[in-house]
Protein backbone atom coordinates (compact mmCIF):
# COMPACT_ATOMS: atom_id res chain seq x y z
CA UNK A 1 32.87 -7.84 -5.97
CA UNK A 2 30.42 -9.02 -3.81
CA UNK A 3 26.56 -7.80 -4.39
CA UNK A 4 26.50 -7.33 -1.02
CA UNK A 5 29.21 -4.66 -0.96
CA UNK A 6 27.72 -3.39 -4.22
CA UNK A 7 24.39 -2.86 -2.17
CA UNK A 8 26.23 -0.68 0.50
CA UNK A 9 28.10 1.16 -2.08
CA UNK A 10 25.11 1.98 -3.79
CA UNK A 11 22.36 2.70 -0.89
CA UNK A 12 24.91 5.03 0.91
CA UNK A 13 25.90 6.62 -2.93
CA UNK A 14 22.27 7.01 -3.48
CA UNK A 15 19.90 7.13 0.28
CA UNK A 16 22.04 9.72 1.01
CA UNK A 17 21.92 12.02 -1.96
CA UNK A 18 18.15 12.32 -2.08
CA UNK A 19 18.46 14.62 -4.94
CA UNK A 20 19.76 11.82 -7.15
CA UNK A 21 16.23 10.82 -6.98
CA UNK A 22 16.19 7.26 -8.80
CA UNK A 23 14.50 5.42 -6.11
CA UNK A 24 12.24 8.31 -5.53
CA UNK A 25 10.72 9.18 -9.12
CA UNK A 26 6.91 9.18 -9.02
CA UNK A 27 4.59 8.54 -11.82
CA UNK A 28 2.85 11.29 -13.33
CA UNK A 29 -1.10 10.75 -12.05
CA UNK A 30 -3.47 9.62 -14.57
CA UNK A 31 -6.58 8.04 -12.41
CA UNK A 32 -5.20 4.11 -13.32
CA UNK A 33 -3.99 2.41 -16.31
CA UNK A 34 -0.90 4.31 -17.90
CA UNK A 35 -1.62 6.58 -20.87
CA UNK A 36 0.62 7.38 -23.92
CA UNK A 37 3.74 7.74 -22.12
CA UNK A 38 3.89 5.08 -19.34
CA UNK A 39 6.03 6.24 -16.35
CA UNK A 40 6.04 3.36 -13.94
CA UNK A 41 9.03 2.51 -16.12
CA UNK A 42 11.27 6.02 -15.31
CA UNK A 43 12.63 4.31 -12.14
CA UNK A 44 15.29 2.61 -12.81
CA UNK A 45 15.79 -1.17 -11.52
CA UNK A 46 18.32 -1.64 -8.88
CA UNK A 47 18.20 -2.59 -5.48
CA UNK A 48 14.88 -2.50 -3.20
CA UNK A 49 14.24 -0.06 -1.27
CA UNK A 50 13.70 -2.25 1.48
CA UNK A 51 17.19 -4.08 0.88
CA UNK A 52 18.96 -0.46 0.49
CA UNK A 53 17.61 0.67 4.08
CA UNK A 54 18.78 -2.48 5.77
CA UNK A 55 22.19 -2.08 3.78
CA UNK A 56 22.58 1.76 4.58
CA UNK A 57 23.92 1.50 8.08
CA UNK A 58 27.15 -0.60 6.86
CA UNK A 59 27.85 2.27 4.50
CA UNK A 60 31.13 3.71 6.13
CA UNK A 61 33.08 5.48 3.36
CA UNK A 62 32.55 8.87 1.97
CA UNK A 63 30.74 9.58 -1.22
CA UNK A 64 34.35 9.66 -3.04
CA UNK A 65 35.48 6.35 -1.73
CA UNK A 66 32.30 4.68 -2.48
CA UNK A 67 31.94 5.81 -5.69
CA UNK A 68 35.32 4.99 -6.35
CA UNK A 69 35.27 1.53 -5.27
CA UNK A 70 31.94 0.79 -7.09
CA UNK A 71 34.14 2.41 -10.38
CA UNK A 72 37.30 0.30 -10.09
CA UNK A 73 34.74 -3.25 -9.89
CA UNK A 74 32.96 -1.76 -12.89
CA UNK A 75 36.01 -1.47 -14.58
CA UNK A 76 36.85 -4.50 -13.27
CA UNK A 77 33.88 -6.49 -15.54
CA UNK A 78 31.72 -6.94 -12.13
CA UNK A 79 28.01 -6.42 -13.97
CA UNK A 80 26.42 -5.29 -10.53
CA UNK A 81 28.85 -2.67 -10.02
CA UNK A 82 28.66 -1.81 -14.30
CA UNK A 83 24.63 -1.51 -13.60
CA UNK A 84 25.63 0.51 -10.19
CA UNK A 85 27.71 2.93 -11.92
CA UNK A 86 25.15 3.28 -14.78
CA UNK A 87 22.46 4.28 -11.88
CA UNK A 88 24.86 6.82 -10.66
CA UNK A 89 25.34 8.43 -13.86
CA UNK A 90 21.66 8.43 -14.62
CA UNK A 91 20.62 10.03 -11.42
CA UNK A 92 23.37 12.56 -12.56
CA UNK A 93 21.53 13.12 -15.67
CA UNK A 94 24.47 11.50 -17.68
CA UNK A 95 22.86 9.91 -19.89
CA UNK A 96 25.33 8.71 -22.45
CA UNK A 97 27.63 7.41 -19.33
CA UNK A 98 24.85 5.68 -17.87
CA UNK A 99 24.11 3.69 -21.52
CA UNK A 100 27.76 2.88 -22.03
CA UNK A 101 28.20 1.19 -18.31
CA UNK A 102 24.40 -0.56 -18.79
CA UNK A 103 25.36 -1.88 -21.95
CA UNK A 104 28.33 -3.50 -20.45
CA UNK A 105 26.42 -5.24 -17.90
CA UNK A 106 23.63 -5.95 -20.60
CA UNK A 107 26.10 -7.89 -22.79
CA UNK A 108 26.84 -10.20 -19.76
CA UNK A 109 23.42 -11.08 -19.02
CA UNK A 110 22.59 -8.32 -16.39
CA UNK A 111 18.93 -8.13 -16.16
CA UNK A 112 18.49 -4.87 -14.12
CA UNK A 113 20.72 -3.07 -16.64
CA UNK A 114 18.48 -4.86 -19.14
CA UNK A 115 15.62 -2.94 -17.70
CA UNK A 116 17.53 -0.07 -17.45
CA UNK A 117 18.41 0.15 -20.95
CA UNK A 118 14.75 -0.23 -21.78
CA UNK A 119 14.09 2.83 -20.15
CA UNK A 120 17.12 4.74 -21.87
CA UNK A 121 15.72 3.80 -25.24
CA UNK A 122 11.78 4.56 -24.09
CA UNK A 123 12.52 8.08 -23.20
CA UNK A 124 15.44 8.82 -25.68
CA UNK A 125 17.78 9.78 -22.82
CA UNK A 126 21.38 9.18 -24.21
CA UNK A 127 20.43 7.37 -27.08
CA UNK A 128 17.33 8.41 -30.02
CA UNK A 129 14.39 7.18 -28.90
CA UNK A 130 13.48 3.58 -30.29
CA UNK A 131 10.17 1.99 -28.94
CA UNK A 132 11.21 -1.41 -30.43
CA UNK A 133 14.59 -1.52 -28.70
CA UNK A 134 13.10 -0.59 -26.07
CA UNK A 135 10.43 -3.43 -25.96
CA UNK A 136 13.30 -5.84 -26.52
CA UNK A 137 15.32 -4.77 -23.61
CA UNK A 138 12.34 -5.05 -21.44
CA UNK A 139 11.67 -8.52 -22.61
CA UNK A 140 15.03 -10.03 -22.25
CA UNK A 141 15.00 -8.77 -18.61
CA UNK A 142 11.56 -9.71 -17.81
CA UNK A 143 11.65 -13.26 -19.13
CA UNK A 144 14.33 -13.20 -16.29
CA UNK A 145 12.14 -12.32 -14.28
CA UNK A 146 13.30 -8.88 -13.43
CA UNK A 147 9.47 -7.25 -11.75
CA UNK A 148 10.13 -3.49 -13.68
CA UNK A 149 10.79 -4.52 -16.30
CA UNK A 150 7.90 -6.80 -16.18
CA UNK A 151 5.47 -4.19 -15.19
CA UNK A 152 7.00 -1.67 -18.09
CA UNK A 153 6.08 -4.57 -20.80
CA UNK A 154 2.77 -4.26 -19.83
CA UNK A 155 3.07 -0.77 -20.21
CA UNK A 156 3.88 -1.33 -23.50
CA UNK A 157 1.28 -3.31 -24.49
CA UNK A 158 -1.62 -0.93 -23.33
CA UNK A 159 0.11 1.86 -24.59
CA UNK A 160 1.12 0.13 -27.95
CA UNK A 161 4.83 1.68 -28.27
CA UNK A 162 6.50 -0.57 -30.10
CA UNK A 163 4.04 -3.71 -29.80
CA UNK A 164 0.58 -4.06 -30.87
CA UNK A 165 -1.95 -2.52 -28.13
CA UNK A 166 -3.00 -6.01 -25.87
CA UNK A 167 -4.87 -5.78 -22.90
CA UNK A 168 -4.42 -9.19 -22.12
CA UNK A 169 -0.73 -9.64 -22.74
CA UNK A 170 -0.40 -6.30 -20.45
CA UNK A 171 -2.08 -8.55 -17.67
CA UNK A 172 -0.07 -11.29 -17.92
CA UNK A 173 3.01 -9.30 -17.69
CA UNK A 174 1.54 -7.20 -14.86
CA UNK A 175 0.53 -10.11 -13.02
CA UNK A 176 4.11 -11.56 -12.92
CA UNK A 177 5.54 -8.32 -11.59
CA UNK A 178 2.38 -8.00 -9.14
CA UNK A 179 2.91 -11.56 -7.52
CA UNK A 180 6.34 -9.95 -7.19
CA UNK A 181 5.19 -7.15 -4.95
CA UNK A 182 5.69 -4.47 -7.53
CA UNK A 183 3.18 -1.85 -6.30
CA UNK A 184 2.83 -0.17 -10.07
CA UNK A 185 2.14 -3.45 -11.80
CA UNK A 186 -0.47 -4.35 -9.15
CA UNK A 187 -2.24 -1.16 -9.46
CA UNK A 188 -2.73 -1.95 -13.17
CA UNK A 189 -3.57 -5.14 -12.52
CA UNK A 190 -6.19 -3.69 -10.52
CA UNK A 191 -6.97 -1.27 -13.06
CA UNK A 192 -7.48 -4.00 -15.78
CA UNK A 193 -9.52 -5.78 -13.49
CA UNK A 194 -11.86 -2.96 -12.35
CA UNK A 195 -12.14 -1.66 -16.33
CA UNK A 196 -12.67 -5.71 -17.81
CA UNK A 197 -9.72 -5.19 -20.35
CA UNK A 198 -7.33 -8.31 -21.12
CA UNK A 199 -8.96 -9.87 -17.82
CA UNK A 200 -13.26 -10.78 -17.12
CA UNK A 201 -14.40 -7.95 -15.34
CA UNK A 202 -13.81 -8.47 -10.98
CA UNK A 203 -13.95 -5.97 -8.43
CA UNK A 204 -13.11 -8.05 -5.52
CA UNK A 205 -9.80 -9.04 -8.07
CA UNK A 206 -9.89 -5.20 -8.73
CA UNK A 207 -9.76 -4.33 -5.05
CA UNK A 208 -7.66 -7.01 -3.82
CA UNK A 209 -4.40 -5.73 -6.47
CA UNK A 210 -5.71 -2.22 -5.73
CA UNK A 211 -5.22 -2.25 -2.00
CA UNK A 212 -1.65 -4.81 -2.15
CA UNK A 213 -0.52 -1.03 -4.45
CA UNK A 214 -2.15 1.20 -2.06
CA UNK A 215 -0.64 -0.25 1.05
CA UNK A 216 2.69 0.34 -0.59
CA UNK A 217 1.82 4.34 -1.02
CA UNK A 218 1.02 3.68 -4.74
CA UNK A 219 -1.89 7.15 -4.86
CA UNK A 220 -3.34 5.92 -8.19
CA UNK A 221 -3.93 2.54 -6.09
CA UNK A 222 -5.32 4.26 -3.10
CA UNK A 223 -7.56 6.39 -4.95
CA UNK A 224 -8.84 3.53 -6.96
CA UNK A 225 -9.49 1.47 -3.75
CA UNK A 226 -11.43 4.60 -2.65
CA UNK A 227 -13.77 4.42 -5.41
CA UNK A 228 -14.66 1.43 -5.08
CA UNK A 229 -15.49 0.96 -1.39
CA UNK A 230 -18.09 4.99 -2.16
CA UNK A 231 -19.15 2.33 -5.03
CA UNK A 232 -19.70 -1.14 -2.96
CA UNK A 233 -18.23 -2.99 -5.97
CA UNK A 234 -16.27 -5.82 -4.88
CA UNK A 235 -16.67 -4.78 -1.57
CA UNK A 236 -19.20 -3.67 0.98
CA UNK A 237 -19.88 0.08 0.90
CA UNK A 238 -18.33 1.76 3.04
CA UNK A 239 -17.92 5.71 3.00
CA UNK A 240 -15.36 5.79 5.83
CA UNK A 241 -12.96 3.62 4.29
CA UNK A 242 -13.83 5.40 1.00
CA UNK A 243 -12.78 8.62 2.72
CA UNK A 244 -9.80 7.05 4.23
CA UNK A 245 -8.32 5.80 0.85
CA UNK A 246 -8.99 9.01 -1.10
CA UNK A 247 -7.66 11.08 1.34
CA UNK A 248 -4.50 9.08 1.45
CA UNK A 249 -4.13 10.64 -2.02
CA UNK A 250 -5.39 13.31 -2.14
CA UNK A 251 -2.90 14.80 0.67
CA UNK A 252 0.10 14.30 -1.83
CA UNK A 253 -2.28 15.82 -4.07
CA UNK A 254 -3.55 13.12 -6.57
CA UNK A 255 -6.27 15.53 -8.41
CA UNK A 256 -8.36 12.52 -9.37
CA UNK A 257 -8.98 11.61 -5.58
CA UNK A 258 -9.64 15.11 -5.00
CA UNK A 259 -12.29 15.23 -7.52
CA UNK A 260 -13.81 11.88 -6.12
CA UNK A 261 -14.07 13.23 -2.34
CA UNK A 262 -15.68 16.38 -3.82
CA UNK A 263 -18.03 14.43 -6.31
CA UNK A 264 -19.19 12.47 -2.57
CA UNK A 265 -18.96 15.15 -0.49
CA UNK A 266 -21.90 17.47 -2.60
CA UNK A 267 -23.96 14.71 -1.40
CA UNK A 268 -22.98 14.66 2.03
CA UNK A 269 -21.18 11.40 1.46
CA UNK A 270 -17.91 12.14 2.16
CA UNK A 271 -16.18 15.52 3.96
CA UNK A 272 -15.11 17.54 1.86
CA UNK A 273 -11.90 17.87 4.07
CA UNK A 274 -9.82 15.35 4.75
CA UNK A 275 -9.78 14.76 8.75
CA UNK A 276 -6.41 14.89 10.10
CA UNK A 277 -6.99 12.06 12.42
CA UNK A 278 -7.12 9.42 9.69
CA UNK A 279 -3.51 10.35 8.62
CA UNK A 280 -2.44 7.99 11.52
CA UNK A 281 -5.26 5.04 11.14
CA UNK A 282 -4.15 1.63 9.77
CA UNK A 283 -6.79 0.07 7.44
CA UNK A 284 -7.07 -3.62 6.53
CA UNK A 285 -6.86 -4.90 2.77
CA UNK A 286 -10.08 -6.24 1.90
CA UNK A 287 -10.90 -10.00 2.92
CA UNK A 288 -8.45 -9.70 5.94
């Protein structure tokens, strides 16, 4: 079956059942680098979002008909449409399904169901929860060069599930999924940067990854940018596009940004409330 017909099958399956929610899973905030349970991971890897919006308007079958049509290529041996049907099942909370369909397109090479399977085995969903699988699932598909699962080996390796804790492993993994475009792994990029763990110490590097994340929507990202311009490190100071970053966040209400615009605004640094007219500005990534 061709990937492009999987893509349809899939973005109208899943773009139009928002509920589903696998392309719209947010990470739980934690003001940067991911702590004991990782989450940039919990989304699992399938088609961009980008490539799923330009694919939805082709989608002309019902639910029933696409699904079945993306079933009958799985059961076919097709490993897009295996991977497709084990996204389906996940976003339906069917865990076991979704394992049994990635594990058929894992055994053929699939590096999204790779990924996927990584994630299974992370969060014990369908399967008891095994760290080292895990980690090996996430490798095979990342030395393929699939970006999550990339960015969810460096997870691993500042977290330490399953691996020895290694800052500097974490940004070499984040760095390949960052050159990629993938807005978590360039936040903690950014992160490592800004913090001078695995990497020298570089706020321009810091700010750069941070605001390549933060364009994307990425809140830790945006909030980190934030801090830095109130800061001046690794760029010049500048409270407006301080205030413009943290706000960014703090209106989908990322507690750490809040707690940065208050921590400026007691000294008259930053308002205290976010001004509605910024909600509409563009602002430039630094050096541009």
């Amino acid at each position: 079956m061709q990937k492009k017909v999987i893509f349809t099958l899939l973005c109208f399956l899943f773009l139009n059942k928002a509920q589903a929610g696998f392309s719209s899973v947010e990470p739980a905030p934690n003001g940067g680098l991911p702590t004991e349970q990782p989450l940039s991971d919990l989304t699992p890897a399938a088609l961009s979002y980008e490539q799923a919006q330009q694919l939805e308007a082709a989608a002309e079958k019902n639910d029933s008909q696409a699904l079945e049509q993306l079933r009958h290529a799985a059961e076919a041996g097709d490993a897009e449409a295996q991977n497709g049907m084990g996204l389906y099942d996940y976003s339906q909370r069917k865990y076991a399904d979704a394992l049994s369909w990635y594990n058929k397109a894992a055994a053929q090479g699939n590096a999204h169901a790779e990924a996927n399977l990584g994630v299974l085995y992370t969060y014990g969903l369908g399967v008891a929860q095994n760290y080292a699988q895990a980690l090996s699932w996430y490798r095979k598909a990342a030395e393929q060069g699939e970006a999550r699962a990339q960015t969810s080996l460096g997870d691993r390796y500042i977290s330490g599930q399953g691996v020895a804790q290694d800052f500097a492993q974490a940004a070499v993994w984040y760095g390949k999924a960052a050159q990629q475009g993938d807005a978590y792994a360039q936040n903690g990029l950014g992160a490592l940067y800004a913090g001078g763990r695995g990497v020298a110490q570089n706020f321009s590097r810091a700010a750069s990854w941070y605001c390549k994340s933060a364009v994307q929507g990425n809140v830790r990202a945006q909030s980190g940018l934030g801090d830095l311009y109130a800061r001046g490190q690794g760029v010049a100071q500048d409270y407006a596009k301080a205030s413009y970053w943290l706000c960014k966040a703090a209106r989908k209400g990322y507690a750490p940004a809040e707690a940065v615009i208050q921590q400026y605004s007691r000294s008259g640094l930053i308002a205290a409330q976010c001004a509605d007219t910024s909600a509409g500005q563009q602002m430039d990534c630094p050096g541009k």
